[in-house]
PDB file of N, CA and C in Angstrom:
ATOM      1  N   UNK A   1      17.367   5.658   6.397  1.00  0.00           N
ATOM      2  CA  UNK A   1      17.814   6.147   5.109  1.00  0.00           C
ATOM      3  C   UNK A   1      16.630   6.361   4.163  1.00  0.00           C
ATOM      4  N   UNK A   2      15.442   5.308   4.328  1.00  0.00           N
ATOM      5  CA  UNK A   2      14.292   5.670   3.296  1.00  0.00           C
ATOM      6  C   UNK A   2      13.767   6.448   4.014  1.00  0.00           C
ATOM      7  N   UNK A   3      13.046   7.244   4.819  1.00  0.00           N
ATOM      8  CA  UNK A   3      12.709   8.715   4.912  1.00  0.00           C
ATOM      9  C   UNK A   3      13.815   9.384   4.720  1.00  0.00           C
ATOM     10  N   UNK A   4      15.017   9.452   5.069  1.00  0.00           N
ATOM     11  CA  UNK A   4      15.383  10.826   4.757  1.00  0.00           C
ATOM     12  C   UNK A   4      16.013  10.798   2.930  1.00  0.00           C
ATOM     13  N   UNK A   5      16.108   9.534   2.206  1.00  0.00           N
ATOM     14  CA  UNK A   5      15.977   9.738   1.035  1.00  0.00           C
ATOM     15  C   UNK A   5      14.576   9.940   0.254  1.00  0.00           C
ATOM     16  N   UNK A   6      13.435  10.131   1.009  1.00  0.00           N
ATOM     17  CA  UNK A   6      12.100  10.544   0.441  1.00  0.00           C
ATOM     18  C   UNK A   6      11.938  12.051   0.712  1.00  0.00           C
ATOM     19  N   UNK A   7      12.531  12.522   1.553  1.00  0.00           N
ATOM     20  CA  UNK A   7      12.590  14.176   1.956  1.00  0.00           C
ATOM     21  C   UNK A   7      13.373  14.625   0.937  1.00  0.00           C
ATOM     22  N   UNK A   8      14.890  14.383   1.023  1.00  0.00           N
ATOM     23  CA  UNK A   8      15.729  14.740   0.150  1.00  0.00           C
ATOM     24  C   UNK A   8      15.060  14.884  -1.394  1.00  0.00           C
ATOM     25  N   UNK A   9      14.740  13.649  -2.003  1.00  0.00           N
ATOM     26  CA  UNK A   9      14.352  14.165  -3.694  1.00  0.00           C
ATOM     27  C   UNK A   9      13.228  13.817  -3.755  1.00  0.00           C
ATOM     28  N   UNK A  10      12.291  14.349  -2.582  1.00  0.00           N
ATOM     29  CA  UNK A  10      10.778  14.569  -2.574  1.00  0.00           C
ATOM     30  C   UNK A  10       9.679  13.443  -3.847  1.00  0.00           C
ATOM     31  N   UNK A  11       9.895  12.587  -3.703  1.00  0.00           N
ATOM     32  CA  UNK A  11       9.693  11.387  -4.622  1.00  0.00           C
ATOM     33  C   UNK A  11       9.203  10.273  -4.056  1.00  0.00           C
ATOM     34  N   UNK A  12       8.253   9.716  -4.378  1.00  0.00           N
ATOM     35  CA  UNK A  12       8.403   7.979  -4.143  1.00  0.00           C
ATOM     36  C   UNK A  12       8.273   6.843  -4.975  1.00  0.00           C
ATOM     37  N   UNK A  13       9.133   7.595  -6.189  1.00  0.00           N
ATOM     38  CA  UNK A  13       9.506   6.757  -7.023  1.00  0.00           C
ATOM     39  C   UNK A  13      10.934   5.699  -6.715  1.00  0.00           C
ATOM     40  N   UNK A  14      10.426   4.385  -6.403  1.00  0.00           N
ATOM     41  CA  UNK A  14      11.390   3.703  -6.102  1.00  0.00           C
ATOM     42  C   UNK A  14      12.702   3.362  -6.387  1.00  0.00           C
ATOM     43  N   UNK A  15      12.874   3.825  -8.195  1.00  0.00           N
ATOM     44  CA  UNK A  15      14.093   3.788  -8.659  1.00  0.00           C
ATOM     45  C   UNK A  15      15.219   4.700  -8.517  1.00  0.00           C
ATOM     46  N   UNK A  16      14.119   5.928  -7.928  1.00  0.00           N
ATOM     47  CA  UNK A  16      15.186   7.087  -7.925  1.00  0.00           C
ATOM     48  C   UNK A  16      16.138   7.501  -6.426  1.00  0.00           C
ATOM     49  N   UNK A  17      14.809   6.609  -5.306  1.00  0.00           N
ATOM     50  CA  UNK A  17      15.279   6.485  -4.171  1.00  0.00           C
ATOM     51  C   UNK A  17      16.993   6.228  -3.635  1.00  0.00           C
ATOM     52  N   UNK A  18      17.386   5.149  -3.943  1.00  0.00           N
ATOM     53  CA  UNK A  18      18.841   4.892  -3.704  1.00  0.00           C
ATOM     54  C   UNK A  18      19.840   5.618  -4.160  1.00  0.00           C
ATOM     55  N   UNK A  19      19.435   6.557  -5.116  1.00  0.00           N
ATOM     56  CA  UNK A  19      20.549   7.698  -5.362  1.00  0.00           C
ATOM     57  C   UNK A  19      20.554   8.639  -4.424  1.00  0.00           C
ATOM     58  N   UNK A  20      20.006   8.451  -3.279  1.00  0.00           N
ATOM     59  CA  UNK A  20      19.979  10.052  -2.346  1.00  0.00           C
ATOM     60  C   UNK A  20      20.356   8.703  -0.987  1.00  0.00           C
ATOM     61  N   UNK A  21      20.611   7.727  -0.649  1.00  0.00           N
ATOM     62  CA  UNK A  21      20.989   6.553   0.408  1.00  0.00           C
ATOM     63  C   UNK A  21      22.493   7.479   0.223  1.00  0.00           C
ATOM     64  N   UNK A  22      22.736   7.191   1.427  1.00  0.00           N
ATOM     65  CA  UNK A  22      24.174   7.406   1.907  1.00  0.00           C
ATOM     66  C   UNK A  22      25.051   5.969   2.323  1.00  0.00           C
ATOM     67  N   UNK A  23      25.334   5.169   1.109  1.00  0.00           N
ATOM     68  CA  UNK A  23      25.833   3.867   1.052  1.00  0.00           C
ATOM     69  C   UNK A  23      26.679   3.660   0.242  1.00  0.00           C
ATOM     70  N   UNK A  24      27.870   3.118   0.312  1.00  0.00           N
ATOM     71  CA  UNK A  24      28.412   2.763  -0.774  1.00  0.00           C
ATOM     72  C   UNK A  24      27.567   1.201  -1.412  1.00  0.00           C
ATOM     73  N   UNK A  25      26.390   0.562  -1.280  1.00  0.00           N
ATOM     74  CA  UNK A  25      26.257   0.062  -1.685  1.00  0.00           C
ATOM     75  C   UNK A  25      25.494  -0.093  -2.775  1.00  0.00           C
ATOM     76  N   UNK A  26      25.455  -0.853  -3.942  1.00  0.00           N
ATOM     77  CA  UNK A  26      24.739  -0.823  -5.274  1.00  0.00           C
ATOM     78  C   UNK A  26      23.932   0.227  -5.253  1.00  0.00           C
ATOM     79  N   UNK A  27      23.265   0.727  -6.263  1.00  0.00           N
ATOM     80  CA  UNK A  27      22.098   1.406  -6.464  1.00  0.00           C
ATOM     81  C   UNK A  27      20.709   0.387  -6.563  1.00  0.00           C
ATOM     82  N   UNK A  28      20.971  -0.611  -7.304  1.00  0.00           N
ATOM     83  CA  UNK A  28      20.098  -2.055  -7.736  1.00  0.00           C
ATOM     84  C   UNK A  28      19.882  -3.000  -6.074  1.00  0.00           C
ATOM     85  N   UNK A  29      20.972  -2.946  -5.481  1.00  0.00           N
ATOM     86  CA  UNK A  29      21.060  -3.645  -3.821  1.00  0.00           C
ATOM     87  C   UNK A  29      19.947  -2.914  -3.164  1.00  0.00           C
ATOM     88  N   UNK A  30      19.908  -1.188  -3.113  1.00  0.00           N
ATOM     89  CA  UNK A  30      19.499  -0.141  -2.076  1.00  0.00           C
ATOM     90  C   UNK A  30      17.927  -0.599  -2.556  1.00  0.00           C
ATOM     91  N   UNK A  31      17.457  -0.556  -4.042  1.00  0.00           N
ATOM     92  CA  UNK A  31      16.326  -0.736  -4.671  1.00  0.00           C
ATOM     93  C   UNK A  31      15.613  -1.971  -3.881  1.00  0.00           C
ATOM     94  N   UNK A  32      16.495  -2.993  -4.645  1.00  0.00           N
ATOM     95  CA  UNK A  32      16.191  -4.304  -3.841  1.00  0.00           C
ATOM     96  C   UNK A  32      15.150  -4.157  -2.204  1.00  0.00           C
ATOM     97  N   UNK A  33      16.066  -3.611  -1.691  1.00  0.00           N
ATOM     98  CA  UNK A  33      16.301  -3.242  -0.080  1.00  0.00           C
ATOM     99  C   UNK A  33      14.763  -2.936   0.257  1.00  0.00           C
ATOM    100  N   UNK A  34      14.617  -1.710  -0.402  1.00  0.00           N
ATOM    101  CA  UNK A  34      13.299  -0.887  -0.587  1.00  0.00           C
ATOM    102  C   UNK A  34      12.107  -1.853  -0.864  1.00  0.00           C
ATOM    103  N   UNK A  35      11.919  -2.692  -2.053  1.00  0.00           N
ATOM    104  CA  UNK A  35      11.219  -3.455  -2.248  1.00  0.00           C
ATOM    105  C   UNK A  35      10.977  -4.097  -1.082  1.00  0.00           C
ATOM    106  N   UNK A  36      11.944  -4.645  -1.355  1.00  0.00           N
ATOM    107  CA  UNK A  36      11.536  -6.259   0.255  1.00  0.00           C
ATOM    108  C   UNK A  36      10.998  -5.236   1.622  1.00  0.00           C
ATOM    109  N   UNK A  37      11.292  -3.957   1.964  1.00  0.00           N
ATOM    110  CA  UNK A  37      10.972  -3.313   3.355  1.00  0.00           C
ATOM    111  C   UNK A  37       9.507  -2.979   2.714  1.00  0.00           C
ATOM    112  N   UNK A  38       8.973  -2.864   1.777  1.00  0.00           N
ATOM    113  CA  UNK A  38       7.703  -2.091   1.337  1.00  0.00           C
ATOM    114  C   UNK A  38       6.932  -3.313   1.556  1.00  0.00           C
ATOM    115  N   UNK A  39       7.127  -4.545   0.945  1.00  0.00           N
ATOM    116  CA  UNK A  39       6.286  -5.767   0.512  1.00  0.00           C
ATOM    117  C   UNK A  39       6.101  -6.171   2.027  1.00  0.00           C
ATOM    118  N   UNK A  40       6.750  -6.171   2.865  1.00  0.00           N
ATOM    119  CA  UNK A  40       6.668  -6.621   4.611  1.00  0.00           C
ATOM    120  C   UNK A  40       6.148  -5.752   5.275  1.00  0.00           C
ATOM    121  N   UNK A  41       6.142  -4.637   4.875  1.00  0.00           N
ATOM    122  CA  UNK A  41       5.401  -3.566   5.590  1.00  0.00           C
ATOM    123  C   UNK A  41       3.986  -3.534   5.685  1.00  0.00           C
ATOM    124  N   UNK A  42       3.313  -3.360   6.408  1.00  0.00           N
ATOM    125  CA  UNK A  42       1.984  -3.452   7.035  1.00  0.00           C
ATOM    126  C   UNK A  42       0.949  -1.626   7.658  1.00  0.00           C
ATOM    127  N   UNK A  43       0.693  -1.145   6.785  1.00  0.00           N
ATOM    128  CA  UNK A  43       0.037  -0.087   7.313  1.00  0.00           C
ATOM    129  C   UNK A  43      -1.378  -0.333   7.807  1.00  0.00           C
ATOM    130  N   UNK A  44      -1.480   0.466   9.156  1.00  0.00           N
ATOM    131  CA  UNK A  44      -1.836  -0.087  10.687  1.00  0.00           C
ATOM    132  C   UNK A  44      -3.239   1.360   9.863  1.00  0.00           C
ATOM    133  N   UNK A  45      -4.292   1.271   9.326  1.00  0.00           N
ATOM    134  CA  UNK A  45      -5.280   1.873   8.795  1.00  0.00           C
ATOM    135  C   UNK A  45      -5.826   2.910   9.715  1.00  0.00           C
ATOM    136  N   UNK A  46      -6.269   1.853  11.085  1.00  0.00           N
ATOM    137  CA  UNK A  46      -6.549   2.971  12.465  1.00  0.00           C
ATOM    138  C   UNK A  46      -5.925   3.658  12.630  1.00  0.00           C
ATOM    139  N   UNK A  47      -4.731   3.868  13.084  1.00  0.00           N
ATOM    140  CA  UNK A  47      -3.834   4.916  13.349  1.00  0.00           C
ATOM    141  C   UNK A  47      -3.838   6.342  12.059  1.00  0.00           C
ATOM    142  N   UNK A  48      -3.580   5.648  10.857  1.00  0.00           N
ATOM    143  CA  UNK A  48      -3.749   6.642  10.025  1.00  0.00           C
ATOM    144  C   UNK A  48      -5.180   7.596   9.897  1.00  0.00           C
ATOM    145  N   UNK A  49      -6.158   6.544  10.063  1.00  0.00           N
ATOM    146  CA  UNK A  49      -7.900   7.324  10.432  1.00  0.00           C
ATOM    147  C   UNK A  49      -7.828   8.025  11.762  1.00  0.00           C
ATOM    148  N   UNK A  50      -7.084   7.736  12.735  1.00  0.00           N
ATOM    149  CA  UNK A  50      -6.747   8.861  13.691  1.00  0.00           C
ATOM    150  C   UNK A  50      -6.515   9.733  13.620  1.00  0.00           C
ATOM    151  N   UNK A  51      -4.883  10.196  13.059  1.00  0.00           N
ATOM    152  CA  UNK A  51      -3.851  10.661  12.950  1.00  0.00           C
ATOM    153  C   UNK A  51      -4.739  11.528  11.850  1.00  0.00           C
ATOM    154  N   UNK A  52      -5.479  11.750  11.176  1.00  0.00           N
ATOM    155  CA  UNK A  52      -6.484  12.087   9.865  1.00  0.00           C
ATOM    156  C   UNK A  52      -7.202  13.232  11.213  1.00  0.00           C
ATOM    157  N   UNK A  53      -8.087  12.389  11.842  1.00  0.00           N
ATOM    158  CA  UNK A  53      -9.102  12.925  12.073  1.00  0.00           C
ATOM    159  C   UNK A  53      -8.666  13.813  13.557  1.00  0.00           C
ATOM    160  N   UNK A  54      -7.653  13.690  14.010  1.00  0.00           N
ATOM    161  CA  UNK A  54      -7.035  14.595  14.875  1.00  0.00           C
ATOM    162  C   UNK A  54      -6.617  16.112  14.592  1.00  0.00           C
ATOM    163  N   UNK A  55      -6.688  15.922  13.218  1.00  0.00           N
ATOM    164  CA  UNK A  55      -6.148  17.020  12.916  1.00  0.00           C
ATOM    165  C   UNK A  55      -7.386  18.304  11.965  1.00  0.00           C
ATOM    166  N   UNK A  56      -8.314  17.316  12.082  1.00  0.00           N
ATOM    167  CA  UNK A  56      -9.176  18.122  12.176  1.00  0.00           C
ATOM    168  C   UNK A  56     -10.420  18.978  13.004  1.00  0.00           C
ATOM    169  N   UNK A  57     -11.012  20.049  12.386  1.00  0.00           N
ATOM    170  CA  UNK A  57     -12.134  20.719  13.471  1.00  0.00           C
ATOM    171  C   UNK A  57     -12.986  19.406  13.910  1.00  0.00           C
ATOM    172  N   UNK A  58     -13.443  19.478  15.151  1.00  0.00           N
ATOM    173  CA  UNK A  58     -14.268  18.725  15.836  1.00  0.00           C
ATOM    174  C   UNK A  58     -15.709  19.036  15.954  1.00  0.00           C
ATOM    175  N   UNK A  59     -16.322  18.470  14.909  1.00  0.00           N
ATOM    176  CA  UNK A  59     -17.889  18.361  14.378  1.00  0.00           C
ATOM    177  C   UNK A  59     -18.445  16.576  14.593  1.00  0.00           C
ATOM    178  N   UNK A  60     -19.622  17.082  14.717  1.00  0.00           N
ATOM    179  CA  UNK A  60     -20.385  15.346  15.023  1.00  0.00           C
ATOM    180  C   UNK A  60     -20.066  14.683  13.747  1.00  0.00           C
ATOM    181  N   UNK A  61     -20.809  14.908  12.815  1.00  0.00           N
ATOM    182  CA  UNK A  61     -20.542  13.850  11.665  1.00  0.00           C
ATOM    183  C   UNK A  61     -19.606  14.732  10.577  1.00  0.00           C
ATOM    184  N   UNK A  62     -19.001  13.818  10.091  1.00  0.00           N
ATOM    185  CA  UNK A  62     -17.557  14.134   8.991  1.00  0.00           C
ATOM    186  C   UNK A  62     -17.575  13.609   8.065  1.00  0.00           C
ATOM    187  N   UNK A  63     -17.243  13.459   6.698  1.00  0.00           N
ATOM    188  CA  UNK A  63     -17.345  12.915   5.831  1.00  0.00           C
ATOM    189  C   UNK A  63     -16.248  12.827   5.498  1.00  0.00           C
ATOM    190  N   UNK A  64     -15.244  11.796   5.045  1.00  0.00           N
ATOM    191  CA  UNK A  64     -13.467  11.930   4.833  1.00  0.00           C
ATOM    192  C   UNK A  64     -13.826  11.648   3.373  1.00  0.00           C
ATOM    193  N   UNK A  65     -13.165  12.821   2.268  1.00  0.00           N
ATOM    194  CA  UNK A  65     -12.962  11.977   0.949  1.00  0.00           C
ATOM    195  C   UNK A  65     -11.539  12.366   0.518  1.00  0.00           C
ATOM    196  N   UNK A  66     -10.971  11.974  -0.091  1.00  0.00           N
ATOM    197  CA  UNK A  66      -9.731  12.065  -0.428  1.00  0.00           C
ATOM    198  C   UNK A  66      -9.512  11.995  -1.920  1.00  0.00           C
ATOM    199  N   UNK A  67      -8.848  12.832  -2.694  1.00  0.00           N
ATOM    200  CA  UNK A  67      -8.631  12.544  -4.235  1.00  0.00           C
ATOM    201  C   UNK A  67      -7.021  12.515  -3.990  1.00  0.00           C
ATOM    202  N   UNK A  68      -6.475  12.274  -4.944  1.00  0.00           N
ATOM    203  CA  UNK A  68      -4.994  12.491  -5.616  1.00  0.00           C
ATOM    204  C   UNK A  68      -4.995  12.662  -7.218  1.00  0.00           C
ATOM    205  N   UNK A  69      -4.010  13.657  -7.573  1.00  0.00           N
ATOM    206  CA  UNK A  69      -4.281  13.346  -9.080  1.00  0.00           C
ATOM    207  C   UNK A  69      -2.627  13.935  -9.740  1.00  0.00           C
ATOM    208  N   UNK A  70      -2.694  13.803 -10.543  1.00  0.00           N
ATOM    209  CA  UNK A  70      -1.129  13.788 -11.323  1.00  0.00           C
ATOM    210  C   UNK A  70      -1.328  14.451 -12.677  1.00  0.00           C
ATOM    211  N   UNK A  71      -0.715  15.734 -12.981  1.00  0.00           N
ATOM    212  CA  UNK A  71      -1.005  16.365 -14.103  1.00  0.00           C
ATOM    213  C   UNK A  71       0.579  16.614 -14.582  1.00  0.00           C
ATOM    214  N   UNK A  72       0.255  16.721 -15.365  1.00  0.00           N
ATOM    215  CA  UNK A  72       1.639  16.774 -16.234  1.00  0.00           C
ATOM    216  C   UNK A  72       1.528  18.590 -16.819  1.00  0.00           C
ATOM    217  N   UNK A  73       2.432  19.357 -16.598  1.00  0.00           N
ATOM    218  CA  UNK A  73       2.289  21.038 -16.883  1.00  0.00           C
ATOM    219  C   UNK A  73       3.484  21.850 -17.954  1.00  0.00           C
ATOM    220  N   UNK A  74       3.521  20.942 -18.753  1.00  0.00           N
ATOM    221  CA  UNK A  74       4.921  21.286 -19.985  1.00  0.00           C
ATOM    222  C   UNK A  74       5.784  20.160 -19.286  1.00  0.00           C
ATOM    223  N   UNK A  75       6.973  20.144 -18.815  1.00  0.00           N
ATOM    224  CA  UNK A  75       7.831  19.365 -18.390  1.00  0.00           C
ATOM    225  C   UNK A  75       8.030  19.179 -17.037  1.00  0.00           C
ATOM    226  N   UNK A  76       6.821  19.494 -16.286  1.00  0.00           N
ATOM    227  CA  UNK A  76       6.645  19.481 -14.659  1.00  0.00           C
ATOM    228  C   UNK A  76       5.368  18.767 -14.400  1.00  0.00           C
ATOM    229  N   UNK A  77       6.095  17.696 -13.504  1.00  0.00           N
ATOM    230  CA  UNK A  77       4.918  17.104 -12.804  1.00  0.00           C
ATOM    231  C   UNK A  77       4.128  17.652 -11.882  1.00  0.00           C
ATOM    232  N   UNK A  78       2.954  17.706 -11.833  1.00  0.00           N
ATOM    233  CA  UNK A  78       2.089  18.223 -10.562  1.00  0.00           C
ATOM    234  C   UNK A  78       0.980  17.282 -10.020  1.00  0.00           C
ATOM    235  N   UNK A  79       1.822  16.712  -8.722  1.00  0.00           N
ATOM    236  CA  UNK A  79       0.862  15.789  -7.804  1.00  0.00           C
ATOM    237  C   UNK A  79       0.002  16.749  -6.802  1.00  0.00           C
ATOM    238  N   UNK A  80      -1.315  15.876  -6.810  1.00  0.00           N
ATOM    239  CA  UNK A  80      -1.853  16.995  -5.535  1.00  0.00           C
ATOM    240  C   UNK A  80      -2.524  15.875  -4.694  1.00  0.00           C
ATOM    241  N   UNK A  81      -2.609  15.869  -4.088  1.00  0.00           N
ATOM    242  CA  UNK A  81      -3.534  14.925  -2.352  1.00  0.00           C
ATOM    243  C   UNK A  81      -4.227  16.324  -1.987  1.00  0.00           C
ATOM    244  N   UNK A  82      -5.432  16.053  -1.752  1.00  0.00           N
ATOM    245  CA  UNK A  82      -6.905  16.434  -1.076  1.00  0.00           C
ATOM    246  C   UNK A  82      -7.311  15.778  -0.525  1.00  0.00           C
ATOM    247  N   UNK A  83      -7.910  16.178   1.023  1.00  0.00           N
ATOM    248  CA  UNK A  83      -8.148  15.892   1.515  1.00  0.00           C
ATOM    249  C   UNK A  83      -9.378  16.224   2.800  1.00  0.00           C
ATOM    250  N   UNK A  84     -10.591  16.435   2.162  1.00  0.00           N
ATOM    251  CA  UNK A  84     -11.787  17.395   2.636  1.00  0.00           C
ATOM    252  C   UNK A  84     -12.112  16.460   3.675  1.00  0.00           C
TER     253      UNK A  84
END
């Protein structure tokens, strides 16, 4: 249900998450839910530096930098991830 409520309203804002769960249960329960699965969760770094570098052209040395940034455009948010 949490990926396909992160596809659905393209967000990972946690509060807004449980309104797109297909549950009759709480909205505050689903939240809950989310929390406790995030705080136990463990991202495995290698795999992601793989999964990164697989997908790019194959050169000897690489340099990975990554920005993110969040602009605000009248009443629209604009997130961006880079990733050179």
């Amino acid at each position: 249900m949490f990926i396909i409520a992160l596809s659905k309203l393209q967000t990972v804002n946690f509060s807004k998450l449980p309104t797109a769960f297909d549950s009759f249960a709480n909205a505050d329960s689903s939240l809950r839910r989310i929390q406790r699965f995030i705080a136990k969760f463990s991202l495995n770094s290698d795999i992601i530096a793989q999964l990164i570098f697989s997908l790019l052209p194959e050169k000897e040395e690489l340099t990975l930098t990554i920005d993110r940034t969040n602009w605000k455009f009248g009443t629209v948010d604009i997130n961006i991830l880079v990733v050179l």
